[in-house]
PDB file of N, CA and C in Angstrom:
ATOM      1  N   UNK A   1      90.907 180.606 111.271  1.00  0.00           N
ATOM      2  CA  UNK A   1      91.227 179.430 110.486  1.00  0.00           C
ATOM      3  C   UNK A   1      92.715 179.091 110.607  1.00  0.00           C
ATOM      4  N   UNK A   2      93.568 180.261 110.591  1.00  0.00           N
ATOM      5  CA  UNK A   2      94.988 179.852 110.814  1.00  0.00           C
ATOM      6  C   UNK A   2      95.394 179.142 112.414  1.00  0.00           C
ATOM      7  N   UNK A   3      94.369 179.934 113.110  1.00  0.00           N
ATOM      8  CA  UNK A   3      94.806 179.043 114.561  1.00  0.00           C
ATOM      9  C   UNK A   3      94.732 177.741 114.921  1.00  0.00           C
ATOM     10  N   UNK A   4      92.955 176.965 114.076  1.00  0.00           N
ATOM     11  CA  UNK A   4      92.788 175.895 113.570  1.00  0.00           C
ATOM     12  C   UNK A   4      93.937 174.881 113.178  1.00  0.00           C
ATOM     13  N   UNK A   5      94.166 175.569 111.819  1.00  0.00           N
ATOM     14  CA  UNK A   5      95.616 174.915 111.126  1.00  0.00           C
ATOM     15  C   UNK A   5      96.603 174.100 112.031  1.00  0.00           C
ATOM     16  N   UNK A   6      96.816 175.641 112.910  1.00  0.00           N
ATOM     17  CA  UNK A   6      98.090 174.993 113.484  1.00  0.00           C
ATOM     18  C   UNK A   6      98.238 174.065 115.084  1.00  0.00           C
ATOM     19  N   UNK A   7      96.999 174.397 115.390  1.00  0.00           N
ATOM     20  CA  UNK A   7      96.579 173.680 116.579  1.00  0.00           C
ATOM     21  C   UNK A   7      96.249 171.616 115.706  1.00  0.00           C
ATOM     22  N   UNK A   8      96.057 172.016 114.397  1.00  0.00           N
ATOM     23  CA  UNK A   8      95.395 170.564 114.052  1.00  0.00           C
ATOM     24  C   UNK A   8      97.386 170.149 113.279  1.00  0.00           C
ATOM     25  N   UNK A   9      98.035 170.928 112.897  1.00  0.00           N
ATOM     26  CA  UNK A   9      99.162 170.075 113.080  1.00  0.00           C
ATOM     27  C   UNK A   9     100.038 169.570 113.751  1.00  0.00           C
ATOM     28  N   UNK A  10      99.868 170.791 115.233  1.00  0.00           N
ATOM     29  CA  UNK A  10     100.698 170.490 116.158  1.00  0.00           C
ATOM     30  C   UNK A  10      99.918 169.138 117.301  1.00  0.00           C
ATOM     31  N   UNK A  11      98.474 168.572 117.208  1.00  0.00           N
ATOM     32  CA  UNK A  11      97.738 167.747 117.526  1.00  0.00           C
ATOM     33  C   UNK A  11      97.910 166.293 116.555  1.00  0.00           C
ATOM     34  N   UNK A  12      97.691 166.492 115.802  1.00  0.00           N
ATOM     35  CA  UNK A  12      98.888 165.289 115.075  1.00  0.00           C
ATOM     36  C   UNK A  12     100.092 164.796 114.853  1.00  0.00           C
ATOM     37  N   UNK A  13     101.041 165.856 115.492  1.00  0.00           N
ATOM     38  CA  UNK A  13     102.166 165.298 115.626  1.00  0.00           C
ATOM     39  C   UNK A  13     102.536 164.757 117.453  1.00  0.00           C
ATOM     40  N   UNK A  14     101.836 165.268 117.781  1.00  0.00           N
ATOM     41  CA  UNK A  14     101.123 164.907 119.268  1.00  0.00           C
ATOM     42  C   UNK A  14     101.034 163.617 118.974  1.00  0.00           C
ATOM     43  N   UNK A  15     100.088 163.239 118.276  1.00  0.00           N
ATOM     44  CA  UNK A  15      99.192 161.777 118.196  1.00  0.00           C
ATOM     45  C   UNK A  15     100.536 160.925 117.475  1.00  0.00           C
ATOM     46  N   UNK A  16     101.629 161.524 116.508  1.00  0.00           N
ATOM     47  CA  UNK A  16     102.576 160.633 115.564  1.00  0.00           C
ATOM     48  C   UNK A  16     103.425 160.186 116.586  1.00  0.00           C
ATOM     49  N   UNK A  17     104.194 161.125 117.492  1.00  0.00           N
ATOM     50  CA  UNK A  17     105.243 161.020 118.397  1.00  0.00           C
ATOM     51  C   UNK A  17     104.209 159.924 119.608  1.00  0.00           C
ATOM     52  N   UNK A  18     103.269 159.865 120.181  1.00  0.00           N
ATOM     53  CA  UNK A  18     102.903 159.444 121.485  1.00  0.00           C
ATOM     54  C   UNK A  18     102.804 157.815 120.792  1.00  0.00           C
ATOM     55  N   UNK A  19     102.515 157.383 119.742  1.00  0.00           N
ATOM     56  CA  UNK A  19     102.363 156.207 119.011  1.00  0.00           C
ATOM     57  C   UNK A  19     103.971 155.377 119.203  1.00  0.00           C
ATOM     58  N   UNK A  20     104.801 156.486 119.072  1.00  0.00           N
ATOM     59  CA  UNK A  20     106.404 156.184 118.560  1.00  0.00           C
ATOM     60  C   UNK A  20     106.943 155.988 120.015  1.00  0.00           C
ATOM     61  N   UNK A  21     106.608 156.964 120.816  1.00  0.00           N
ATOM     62  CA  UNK A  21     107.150 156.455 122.409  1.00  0.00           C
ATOM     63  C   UNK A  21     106.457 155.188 122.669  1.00  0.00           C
ATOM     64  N   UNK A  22     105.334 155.272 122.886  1.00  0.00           N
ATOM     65  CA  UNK A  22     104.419 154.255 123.001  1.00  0.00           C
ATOM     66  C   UNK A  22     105.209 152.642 122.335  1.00  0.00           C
ATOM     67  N   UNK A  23     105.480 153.060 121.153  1.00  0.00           N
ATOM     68  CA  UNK A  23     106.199 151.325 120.347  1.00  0.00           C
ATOM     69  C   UNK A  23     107.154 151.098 121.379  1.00  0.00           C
ATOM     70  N   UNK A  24     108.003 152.214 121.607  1.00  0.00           N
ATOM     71  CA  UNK A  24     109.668 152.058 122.120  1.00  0.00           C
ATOM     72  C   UNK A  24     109.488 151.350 123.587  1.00  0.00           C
ATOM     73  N   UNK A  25     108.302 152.295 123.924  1.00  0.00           N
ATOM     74  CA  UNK A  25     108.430 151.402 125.680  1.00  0.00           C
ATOM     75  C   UNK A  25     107.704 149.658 125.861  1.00  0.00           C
ATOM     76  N   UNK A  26     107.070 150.017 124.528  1.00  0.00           N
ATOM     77  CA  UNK A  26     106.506 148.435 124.202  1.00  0.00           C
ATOM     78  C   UNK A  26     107.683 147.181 124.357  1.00  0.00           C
ATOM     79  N   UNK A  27     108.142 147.583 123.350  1.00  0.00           N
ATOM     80  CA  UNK A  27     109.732 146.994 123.045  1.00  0.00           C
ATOM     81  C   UNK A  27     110.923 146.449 124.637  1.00  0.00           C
ATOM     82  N   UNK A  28     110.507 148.085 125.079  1.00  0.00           N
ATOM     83  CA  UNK A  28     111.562 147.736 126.150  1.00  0.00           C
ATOM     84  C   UNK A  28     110.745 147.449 127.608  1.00  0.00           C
ATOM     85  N   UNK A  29     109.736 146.978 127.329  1.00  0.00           N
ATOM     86  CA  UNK A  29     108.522 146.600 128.424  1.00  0.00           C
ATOM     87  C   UNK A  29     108.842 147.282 129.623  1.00  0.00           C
ATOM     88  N   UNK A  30     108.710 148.880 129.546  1.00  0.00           N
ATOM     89  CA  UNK A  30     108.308 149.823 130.045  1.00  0.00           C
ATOM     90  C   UNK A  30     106.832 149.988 130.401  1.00  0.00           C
ATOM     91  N   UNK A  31     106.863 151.306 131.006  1.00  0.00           N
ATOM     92  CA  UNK A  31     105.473 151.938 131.881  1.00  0.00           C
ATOM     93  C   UNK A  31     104.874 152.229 130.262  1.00  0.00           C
ATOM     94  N   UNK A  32     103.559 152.068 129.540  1.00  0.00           N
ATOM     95  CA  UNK A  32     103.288 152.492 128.535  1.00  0.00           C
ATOM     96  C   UNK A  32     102.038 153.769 128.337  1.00  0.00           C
ATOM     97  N   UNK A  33     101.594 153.842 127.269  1.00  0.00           N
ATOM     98  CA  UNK A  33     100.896 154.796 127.429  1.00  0.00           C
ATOM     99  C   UNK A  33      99.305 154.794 127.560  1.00  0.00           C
ATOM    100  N   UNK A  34      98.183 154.921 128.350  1.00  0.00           N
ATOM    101  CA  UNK A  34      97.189 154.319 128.286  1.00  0.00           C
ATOM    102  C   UNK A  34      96.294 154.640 126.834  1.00  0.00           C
ATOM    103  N   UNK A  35      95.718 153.558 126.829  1.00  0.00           N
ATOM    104  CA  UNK A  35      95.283 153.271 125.294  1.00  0.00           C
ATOM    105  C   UNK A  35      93.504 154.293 125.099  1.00  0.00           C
ATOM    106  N   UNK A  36      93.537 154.773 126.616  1.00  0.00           N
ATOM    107  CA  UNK A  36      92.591 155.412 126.166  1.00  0.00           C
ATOM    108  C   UNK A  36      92.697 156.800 126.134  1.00  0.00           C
ATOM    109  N   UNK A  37      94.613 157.458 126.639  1.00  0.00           N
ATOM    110  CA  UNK A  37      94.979 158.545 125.955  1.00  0.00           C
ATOM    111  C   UNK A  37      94.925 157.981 124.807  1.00  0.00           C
ATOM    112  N   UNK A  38      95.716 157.236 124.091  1.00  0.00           N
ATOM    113  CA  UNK A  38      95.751 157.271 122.523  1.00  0.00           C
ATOM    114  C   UNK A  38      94.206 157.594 122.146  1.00  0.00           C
ATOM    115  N   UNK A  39      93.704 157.050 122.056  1.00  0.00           N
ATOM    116  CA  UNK A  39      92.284 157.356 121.518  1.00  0.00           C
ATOM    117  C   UNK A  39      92.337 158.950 122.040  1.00  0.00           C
ATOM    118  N   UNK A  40      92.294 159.294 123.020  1.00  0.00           N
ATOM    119  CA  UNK A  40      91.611 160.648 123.737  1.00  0.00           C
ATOM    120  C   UNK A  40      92.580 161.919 122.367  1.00  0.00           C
ATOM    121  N   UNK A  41      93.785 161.770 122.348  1.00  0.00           N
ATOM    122  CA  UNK A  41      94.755 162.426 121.389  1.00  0.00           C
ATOM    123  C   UNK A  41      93.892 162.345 120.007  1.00  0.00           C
ATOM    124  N   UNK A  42      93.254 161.060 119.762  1.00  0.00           N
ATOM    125  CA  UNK A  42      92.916 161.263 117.958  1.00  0.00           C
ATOM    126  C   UNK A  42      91.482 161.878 118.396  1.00  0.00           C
ATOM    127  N   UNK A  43      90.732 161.649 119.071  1.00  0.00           N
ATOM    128  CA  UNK A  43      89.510 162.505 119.207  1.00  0.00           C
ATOM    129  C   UNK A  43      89.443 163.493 119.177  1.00  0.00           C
ATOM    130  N   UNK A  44      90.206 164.891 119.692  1.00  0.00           N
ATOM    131  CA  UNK A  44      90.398 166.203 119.460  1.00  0.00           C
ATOM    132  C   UNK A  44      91.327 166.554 118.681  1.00  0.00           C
ATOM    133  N   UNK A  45      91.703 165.386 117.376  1.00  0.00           N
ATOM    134  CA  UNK A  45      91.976 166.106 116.330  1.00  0.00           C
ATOM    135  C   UNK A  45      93.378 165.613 115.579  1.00  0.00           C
ATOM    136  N   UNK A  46      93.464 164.524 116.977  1.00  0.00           N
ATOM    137  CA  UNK A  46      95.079 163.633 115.831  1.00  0.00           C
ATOM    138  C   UNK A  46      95.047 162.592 115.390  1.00  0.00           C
ATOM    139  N   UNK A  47      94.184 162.315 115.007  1.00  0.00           N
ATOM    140  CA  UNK A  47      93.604 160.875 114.402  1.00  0.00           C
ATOM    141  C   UNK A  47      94.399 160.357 113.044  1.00  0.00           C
ATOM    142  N   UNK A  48      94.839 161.457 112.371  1.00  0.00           N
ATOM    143  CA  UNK A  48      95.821 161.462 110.951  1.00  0.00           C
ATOM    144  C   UNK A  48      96.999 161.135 111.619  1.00  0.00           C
ATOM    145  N   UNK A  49      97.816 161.989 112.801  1.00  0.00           N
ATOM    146  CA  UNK A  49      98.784 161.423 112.792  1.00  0.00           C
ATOM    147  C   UNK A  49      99.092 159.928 113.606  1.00  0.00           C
ATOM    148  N   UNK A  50      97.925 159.919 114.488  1.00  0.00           N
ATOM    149  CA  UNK A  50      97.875 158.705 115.321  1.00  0.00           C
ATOM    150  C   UNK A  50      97.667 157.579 114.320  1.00  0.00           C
ATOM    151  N   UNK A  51      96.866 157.668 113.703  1.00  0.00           N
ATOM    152  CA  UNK A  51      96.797 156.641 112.124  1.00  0.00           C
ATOM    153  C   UNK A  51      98.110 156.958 111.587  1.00  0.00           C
ATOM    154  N   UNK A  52      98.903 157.732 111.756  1.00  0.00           N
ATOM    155  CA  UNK A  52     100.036 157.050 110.259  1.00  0.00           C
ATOM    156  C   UNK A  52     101.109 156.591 111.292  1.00  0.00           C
ATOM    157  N   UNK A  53     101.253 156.603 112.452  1.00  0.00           N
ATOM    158  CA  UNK A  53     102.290 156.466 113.901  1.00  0.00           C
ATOM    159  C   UNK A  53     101.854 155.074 113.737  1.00  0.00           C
ATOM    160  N   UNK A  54     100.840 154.563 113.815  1.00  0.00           N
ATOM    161  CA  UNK A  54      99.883 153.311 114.139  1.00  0.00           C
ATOM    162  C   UNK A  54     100.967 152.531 113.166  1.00  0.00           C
ATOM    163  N   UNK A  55     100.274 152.631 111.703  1.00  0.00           N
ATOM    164  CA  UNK A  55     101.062 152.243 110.816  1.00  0.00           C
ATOM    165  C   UNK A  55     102.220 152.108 110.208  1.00  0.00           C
ATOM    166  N   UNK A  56     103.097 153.265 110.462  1.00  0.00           N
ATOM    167  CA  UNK A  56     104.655 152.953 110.315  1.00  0.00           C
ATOM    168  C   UNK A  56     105.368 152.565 111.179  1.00  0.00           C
ATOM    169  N   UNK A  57     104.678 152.704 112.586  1.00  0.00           N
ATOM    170  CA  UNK A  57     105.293 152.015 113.403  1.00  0.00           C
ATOM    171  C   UNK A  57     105.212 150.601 113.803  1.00  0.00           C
ATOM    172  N   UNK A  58     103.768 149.818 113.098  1.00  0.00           N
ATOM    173  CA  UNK A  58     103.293 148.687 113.391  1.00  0.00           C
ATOM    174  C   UNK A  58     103.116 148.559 114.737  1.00  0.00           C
ATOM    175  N   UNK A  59     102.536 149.540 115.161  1.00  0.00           N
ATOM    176  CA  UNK A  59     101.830 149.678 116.602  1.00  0.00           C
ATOM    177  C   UNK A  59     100.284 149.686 116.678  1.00  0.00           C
ATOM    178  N   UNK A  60      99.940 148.731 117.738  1.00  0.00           N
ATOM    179  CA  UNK A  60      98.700 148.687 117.989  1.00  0.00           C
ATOM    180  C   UNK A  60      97.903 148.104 117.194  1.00  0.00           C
ATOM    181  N   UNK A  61      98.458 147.725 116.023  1.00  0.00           N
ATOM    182  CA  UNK A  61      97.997 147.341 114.830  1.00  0.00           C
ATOM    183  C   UNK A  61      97.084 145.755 114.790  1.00  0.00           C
ATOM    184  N   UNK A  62      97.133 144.973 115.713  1.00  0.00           N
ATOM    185  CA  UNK A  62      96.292 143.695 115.956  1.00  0.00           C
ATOM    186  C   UNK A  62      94.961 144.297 117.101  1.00  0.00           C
ATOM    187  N   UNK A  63      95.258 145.192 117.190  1.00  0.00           N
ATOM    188  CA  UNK A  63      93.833 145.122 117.738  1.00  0.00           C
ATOM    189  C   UNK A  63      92.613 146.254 117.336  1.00  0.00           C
ATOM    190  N   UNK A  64      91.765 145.337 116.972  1.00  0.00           N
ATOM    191  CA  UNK A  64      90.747 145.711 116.224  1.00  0.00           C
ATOM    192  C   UNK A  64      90.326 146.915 116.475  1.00  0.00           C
ATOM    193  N   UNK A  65      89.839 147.503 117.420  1.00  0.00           N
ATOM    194  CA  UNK A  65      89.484 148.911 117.889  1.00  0.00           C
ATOM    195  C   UNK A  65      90.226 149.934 117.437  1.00  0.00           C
ATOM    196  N   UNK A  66      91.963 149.447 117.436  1.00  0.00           N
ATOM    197  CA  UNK A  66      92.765 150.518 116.650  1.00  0.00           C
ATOM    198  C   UNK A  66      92.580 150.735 115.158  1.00  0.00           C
ATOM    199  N   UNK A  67      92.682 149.338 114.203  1.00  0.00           N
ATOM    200  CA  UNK A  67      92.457 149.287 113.352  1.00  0.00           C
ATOM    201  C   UNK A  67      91.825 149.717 112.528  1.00  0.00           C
ATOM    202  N   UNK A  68      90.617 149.435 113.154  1.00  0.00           N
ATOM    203  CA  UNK A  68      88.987 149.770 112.433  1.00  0.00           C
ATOM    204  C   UNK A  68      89.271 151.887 113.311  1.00  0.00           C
ATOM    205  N   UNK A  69      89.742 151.143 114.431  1.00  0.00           N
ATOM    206  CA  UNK A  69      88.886 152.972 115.034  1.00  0.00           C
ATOM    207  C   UNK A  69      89.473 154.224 115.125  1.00  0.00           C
ATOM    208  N   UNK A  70      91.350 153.792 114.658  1.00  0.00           N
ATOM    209  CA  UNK A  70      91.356 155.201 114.288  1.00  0.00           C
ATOM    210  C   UNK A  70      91.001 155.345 112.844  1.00  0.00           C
ATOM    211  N   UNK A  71      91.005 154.798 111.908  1.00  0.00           N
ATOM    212  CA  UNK A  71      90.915 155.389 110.501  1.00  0.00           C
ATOM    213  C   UNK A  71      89.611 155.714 110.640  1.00  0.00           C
ATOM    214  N   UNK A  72      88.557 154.700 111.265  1.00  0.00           N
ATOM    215  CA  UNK A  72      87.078 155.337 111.113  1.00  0.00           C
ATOM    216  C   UNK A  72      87.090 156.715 111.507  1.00  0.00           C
ATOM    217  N   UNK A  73      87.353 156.924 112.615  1.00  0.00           N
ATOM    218  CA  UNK A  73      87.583 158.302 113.211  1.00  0.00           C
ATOM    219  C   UNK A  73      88.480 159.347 112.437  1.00  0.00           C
ATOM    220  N   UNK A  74      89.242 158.924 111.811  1.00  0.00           N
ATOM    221  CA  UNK A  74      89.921 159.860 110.831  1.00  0.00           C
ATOM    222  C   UNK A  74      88.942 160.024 109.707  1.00  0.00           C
ATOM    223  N   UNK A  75      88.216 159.508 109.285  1.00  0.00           N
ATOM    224  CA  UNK A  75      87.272 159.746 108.180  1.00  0.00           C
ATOM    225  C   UNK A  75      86.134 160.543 108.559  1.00  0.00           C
ATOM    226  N   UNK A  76      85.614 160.381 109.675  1.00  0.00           N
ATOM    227  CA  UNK A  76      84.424 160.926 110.258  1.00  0.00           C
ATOM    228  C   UNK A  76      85.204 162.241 110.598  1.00  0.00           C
ATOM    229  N   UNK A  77      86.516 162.765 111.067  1.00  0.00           N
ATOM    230  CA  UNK A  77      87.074 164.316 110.835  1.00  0.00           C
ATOM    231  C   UNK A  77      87.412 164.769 109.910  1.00  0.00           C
ATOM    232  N   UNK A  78      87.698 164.242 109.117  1.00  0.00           N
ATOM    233  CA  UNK A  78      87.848 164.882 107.410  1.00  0.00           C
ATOM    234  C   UNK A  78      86.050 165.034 107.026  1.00  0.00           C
ATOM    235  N   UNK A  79      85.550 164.206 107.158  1.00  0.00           N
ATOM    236  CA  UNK A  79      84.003 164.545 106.232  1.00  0.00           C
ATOM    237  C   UNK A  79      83.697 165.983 107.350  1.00  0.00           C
ATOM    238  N   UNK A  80      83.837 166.142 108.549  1.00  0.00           N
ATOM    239  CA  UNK A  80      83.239 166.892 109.635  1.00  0.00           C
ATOM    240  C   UNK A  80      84.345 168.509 108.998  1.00  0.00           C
ATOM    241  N   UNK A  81      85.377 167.838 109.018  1.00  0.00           N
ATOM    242  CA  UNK A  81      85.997 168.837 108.362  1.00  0.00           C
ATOM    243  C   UNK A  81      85.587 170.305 106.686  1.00  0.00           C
ATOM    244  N   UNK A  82      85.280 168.943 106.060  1.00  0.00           N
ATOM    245  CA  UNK A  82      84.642 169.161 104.463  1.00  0.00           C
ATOM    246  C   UNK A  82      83.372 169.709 104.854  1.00  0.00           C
ATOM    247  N   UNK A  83      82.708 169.565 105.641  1.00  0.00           N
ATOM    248  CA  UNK A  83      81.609 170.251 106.108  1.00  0.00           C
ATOM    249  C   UNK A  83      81.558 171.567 106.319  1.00  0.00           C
ATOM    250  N   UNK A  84      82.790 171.722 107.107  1.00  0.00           N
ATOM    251  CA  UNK A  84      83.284 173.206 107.826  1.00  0.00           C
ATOM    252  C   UNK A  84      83.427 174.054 106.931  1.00  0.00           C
ATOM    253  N   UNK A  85      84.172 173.709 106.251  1.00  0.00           N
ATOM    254  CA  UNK A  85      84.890 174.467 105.507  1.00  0.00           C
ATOM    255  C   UNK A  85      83.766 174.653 103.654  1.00  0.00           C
ATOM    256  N   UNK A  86      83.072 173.845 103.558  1.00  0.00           N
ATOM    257  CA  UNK A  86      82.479 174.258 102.027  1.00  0.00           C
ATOM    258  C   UNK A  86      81.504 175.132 101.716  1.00  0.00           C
TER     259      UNK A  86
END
């Protein structure tokens, strides 16, 4: 369970930081990051931090798939989570 832990914080900050490069090279219309790593990062487990990167950074944020699909996906790992663990 502790390896869990720390593999699922160091995977969300994965997902917070790749959101934050991702804005910056937006900005400076750079090489960016493909949008189906982003997704691929919240699927095995960074979906919390890719959702709060999303949002404080106001990245990605007009398009619907992000919108709707990381939080959906963040909800569907917390319930999958609550499962695990009760």
């Amino acid at each position: 369970m502790k390896y869990l832990f720390i593999y699922l914080v160091v995977i969300n900050l994965i997902g917070f930081v790749i959101m934050f490069i991702d804005k910056k090279r937006a900005i400076k219309k750079k090489y960016r990051i493909p949008e189906k790593n982003l997704f691929l990062v919240a699927l095995i487990g960074g979906s919390l931090g890719t959702t709060l990167g999303m949002e404080m950074f106001r990245h990605k944020t007009r398009h619907w798939y992000f919108k709707w699909g990381m939080p959906l996906l963040l909800i569907i790992q917390l319930i999958l989570a609550w499962l695990m663990v009760r």
